[in-house]
Protein backbone atom coordinates (compact mmCIF):
# COMPACT_ATOMS: atom_id res chain seq x y z
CA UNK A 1 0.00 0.00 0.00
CA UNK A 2 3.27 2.07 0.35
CA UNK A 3 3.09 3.33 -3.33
CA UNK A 4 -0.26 4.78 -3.29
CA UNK A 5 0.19 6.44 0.14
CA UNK A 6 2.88 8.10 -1.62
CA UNK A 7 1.15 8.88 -4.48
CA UNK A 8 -2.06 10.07 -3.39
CA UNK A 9 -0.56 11.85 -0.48
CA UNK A 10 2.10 13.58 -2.73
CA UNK A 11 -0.82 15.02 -5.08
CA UNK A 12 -3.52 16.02 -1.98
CA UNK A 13 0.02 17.50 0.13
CA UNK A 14 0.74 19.93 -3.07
CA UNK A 15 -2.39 21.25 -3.03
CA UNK A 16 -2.37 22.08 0.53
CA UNK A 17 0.83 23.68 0.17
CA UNK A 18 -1.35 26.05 -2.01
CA UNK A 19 -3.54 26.98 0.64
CA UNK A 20 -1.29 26.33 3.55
CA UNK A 21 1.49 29.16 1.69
CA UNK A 22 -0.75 31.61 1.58
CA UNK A 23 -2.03 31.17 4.84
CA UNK A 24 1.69 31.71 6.41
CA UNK A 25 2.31 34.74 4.16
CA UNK A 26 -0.67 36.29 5.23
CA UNK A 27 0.40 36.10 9.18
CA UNK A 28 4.10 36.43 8.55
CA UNK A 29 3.38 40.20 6.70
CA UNK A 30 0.43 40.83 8.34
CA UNK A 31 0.01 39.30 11.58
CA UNK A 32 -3.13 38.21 10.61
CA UNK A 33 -4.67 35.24 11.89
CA UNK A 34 -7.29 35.27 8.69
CA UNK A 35 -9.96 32.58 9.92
CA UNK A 36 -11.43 33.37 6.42
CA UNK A 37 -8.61 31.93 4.55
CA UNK A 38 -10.64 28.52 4.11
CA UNK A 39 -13.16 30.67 2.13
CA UNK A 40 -11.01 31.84 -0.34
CA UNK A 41 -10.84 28.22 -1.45
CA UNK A 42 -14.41 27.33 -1.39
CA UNK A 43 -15.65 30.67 -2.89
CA UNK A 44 -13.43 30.06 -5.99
CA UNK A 45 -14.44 26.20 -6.37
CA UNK A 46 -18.44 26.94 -5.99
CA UNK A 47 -18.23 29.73 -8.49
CA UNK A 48 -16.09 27.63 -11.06
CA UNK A 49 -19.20 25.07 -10.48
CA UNK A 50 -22.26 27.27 -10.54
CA UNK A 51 -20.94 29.04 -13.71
CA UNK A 52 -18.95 25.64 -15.91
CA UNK A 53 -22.21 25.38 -17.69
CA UNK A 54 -22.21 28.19 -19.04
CA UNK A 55 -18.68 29.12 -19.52
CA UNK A 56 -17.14 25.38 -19.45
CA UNK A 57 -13.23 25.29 -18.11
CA UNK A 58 -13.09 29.22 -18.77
CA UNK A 59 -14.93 28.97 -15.11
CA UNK A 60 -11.85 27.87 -13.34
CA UNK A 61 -10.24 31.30 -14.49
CA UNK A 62 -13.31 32.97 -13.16
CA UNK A 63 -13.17 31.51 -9.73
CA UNK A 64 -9.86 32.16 -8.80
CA UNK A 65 -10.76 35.71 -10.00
CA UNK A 66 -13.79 35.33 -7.79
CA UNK A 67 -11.33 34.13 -4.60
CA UNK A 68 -8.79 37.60 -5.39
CA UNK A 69 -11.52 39.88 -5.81
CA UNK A 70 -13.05 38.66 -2.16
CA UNK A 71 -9.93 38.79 -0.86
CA UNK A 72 -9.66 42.20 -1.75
CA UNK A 73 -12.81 43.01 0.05
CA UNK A 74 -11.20 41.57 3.07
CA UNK A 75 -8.66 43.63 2.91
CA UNK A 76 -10.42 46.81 3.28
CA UNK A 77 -12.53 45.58 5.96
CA UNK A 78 -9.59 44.71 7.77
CA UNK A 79 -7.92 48.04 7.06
CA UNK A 80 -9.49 50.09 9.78
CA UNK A 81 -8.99 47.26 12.60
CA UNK A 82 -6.14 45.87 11.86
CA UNK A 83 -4.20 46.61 14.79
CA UNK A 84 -7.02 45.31 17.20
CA UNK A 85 -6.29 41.34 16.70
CA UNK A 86 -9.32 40.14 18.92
CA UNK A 87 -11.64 42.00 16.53
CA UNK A 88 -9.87 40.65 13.38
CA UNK A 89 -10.67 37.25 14.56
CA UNK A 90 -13.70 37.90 14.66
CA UNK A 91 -14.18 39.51 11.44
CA UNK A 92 -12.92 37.30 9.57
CA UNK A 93 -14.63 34.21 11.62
CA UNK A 94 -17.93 35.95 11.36
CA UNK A 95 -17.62 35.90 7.35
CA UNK A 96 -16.50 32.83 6.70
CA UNK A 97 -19.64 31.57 8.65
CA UNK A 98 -21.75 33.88 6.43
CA UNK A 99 -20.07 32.46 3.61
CA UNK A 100 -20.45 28.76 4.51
CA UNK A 101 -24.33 29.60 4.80
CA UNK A 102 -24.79 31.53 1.76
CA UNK A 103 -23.16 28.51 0.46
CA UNK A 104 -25.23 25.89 2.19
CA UNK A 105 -28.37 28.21 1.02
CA UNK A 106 -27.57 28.17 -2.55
CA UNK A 107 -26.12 24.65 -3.24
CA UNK A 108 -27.67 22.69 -0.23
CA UNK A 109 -25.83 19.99 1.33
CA UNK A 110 -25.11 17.97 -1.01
CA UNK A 111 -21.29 17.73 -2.37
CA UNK A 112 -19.71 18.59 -5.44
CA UNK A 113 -17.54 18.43 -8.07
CA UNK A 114 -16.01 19.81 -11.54
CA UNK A 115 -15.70 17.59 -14.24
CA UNK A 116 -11.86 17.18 -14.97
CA UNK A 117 -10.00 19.69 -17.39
CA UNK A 118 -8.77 16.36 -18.59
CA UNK A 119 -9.87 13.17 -19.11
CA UNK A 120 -7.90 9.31 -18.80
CA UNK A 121 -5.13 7.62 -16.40
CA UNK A 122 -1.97 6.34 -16.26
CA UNK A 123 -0.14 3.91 -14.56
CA UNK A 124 2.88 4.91 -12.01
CA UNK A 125 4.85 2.31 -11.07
CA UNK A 126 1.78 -0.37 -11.15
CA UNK A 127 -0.62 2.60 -9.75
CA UNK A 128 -3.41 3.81 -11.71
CA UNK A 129 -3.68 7.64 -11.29
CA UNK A 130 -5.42 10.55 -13.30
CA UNK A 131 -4.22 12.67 -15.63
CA UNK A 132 -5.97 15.37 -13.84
CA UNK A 133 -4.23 14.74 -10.34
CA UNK A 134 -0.86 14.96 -12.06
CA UNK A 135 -1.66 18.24 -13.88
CA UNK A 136 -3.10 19.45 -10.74
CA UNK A 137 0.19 18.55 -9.21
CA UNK A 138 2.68 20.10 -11.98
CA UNK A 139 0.20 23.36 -11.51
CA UNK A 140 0.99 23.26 -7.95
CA UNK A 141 4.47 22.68 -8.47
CA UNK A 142 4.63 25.97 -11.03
CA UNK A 143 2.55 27.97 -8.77
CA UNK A 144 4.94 27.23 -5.53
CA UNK A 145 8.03 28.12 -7.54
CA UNK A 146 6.37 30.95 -8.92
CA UNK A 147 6.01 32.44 -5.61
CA UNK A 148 9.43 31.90 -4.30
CA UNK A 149 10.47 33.93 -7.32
CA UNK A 150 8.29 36.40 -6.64
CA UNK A 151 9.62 36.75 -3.24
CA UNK A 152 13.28 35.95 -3.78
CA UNK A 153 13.75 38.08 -7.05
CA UNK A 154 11.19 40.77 -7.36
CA UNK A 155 10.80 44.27 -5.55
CA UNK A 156 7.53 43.82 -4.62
CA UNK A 157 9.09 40.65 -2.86
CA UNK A 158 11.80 42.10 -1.36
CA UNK A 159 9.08 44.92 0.22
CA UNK A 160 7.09 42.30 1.57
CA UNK A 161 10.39 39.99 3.28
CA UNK A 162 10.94 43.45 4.78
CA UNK A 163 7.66 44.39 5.94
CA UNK A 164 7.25 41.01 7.13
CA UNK A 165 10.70 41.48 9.11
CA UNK A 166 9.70 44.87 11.10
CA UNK A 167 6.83 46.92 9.81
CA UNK A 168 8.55 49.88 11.69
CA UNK A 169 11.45 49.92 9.74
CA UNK A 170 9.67 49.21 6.48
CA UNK A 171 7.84 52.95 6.87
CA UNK A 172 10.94 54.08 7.77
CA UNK A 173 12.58 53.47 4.54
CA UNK A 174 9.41 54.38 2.72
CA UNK A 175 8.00 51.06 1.99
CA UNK A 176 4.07 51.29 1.16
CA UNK A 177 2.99 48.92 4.15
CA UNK A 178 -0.76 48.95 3.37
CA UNK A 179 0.14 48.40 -0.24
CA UNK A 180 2.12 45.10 0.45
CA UNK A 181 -0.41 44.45 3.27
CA UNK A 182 -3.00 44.39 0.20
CA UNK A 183 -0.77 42.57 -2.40
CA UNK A 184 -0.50 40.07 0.66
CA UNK A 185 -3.70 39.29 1.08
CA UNK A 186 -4.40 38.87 -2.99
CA UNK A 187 -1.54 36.82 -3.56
CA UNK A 188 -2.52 34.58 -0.53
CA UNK A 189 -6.25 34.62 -2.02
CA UNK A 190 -5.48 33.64 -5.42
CA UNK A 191 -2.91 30.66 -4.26
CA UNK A 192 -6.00 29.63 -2.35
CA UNK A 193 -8.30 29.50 -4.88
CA UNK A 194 -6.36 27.55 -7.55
CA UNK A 195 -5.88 24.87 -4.69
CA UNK A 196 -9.57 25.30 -4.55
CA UNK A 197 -10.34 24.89 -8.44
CA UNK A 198 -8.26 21.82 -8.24
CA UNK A 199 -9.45 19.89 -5.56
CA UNK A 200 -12.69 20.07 -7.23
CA UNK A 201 -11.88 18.02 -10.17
CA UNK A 202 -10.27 15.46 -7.74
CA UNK A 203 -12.36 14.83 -4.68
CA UNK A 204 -15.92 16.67 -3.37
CA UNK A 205 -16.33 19.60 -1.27
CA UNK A 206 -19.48 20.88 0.43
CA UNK A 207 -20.24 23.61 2.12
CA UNK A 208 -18.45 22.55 5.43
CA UNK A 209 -15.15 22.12 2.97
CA UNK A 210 -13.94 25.69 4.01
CA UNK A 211 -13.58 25.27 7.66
CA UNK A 212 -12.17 21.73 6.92
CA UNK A 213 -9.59 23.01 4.51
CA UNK A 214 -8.90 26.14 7.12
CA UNK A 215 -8.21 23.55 9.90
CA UNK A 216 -5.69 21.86 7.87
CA UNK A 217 -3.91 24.70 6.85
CA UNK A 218 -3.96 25.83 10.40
CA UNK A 219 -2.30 22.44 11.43
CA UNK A 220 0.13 23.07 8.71
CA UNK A 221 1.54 26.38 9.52
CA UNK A 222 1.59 25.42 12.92
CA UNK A 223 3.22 22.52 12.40
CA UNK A 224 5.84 24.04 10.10
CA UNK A 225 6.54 27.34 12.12
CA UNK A 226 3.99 30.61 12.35
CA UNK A 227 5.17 32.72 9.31
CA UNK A 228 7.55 30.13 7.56
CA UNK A 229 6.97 29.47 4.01
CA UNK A 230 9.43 26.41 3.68
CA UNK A 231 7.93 25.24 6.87
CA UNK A 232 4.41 25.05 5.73
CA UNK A 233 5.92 23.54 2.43
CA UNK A 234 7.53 20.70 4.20
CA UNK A 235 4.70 20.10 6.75
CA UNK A 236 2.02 20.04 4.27
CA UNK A 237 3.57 16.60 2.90
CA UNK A 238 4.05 15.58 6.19
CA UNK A 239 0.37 16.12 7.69
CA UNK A 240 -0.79 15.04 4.00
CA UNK A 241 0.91 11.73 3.93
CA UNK A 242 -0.18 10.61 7.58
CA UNK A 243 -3.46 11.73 6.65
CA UNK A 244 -3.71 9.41 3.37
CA UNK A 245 -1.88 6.61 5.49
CA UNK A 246 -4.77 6.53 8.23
CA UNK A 247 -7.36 7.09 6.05
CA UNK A 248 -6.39 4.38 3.51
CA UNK A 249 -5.32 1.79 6.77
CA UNK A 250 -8.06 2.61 9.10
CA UNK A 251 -10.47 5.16 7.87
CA UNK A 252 -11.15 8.42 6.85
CA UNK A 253 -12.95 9.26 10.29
CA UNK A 254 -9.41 8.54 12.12
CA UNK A 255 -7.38 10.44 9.65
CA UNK A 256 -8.36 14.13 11.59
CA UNK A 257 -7.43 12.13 15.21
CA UNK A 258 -4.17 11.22 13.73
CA UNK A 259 -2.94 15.01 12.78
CA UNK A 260 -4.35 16.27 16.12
CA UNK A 261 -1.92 13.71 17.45
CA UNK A 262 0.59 14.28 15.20
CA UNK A 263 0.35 18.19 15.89
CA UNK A 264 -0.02 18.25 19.76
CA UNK A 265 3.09 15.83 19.85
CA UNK A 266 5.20 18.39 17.39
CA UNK A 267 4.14 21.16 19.52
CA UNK A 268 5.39 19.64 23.07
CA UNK A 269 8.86 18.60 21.32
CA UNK A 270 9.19 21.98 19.76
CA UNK A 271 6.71 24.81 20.34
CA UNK A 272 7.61 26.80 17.64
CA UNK A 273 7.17 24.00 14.79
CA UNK A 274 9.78 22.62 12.68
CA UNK A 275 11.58 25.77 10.80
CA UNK A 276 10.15 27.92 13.28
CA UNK A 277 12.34 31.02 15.64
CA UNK A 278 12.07 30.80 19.45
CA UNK A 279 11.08 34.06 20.72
């Protein structure tokens, strides 16, 4: 059963990393613990389904669009409280509930799915997997790499590694901090809602998905270290591949206990997760 553990969880930990990323960006700039993040992901994989009949795979550009244009929003509803963290909680936890329901409201409970970009399988060392999973993996792949460009060899990159270091100093040197504060939180909404658009055409989601999905990429980040990008890259794979291993050995109902586990027993070795900075 080795290969597809490692197969599966390879293709569902890449997509994570998606979500997980933007997540730790978000709170490394920021500070931000956005409890909305999970609806950046299901906003852009319900709109991709309400609208592929009408608009077929051109839909999957549309919801992502959807995802940056609500994170946006966020943005400037966050703007005038940002400094108050208690109320930012809330915010954000108060519309990702208001979300979910509009969600729920619209689409019931039922789950769903977008038919694959691409249809047909192939077989990886004796294990049947869909072309779909691997494209969604080689986007995932791109769209990691893409960031760390952006970050490593870009100025809008290098303004947000130093706003993310000291905000203080950032003004100091005249450094737009609202305007990477902004780009933040649209970068970490669009890698968000391409992880969304692609888990649709693999598994289901329902209305529930986003506080699922938020959860996880909670776990990760804490996992990998608050605010570190190659920690939430690494611990994706690691929480995805004990999560595939339980669920494929015991069940998926014991997969969630396992993390928990997983977490609480990462977190009393090292508090500050695995590429994380003691204080």
């Amino acid at each position: 059963m080795l290969l597809p553990i490692l197969i599966i969880g390879t293709i569902l930990g890449g997509i994570l990393t998606l979500v997980a990323c933007g997540f730790t960006l978000t709170f490394g700039v920021g500070r931000i613990f956005n409890f909305a993040h999970g609806t950046f992901f299901a906003i852009s994989a319900y709109t991709a389904y309400a609208l592929f009949p009408y608009l077929g795979y051109s839909s999957l550009l549309v919801g992502i669009v959807a995802s940056a244009f609500f994170g946006l929003a966020m943005h400037y509803l966050i703007k005038p409280i940002r400094r108050n963290e208690i109320m930012v909680i809330l915010l954000t936890l108060s519309l990702a509930l208001l979300v979910e329901q509009i969600i729920l409201m619209t689409f019931g409970v039922d789950a769903i799915s977008i038919v694959p970009v691409i249809k047909g399988s192939v077989k990886v060392f004796g294990v049947e997997v869909t072309y779909v999973k691997i494209l969604s993996f080689a986007i995932t792949i791109a769209s990691i790499i893409a960031l760390d460009r952006l970050i490593k060899k870009t100025r809008l990159g290098r303004e947000i590694s130093a706003v993310s270091q000291d905000v203080e100093s950032a003004m100091i040197v005249g450094i737009d901090v609202e305007r990477i504060f902004m780009f933040t939180l649209l970068i970490s909404s669009i890698l968000a809602g391409i992880g969304g658009v692609l888990y649709a055409q693999i598994y289901s989601l329902t209305p529930n998905s986003a506080l699922e999905i938020l959860l996880l990429a909670f776990a990760i980040v804490v996992v990998g270290g608050l605010g570190s990008v190659k920690g939430s890259v690494v611990s994706a794979f690691i929480i995805s591949y004990i999560k595939t291993a339980v669920s494929v050995l015991l069940g998926t109902r014991w997969s969630e206990l396992a993390v928990l586990i997983v977490i609480i027993a990462i977190l009393i070795v090292r508090p500050q997760g695995l590429f994380g900075v003691e204080e």
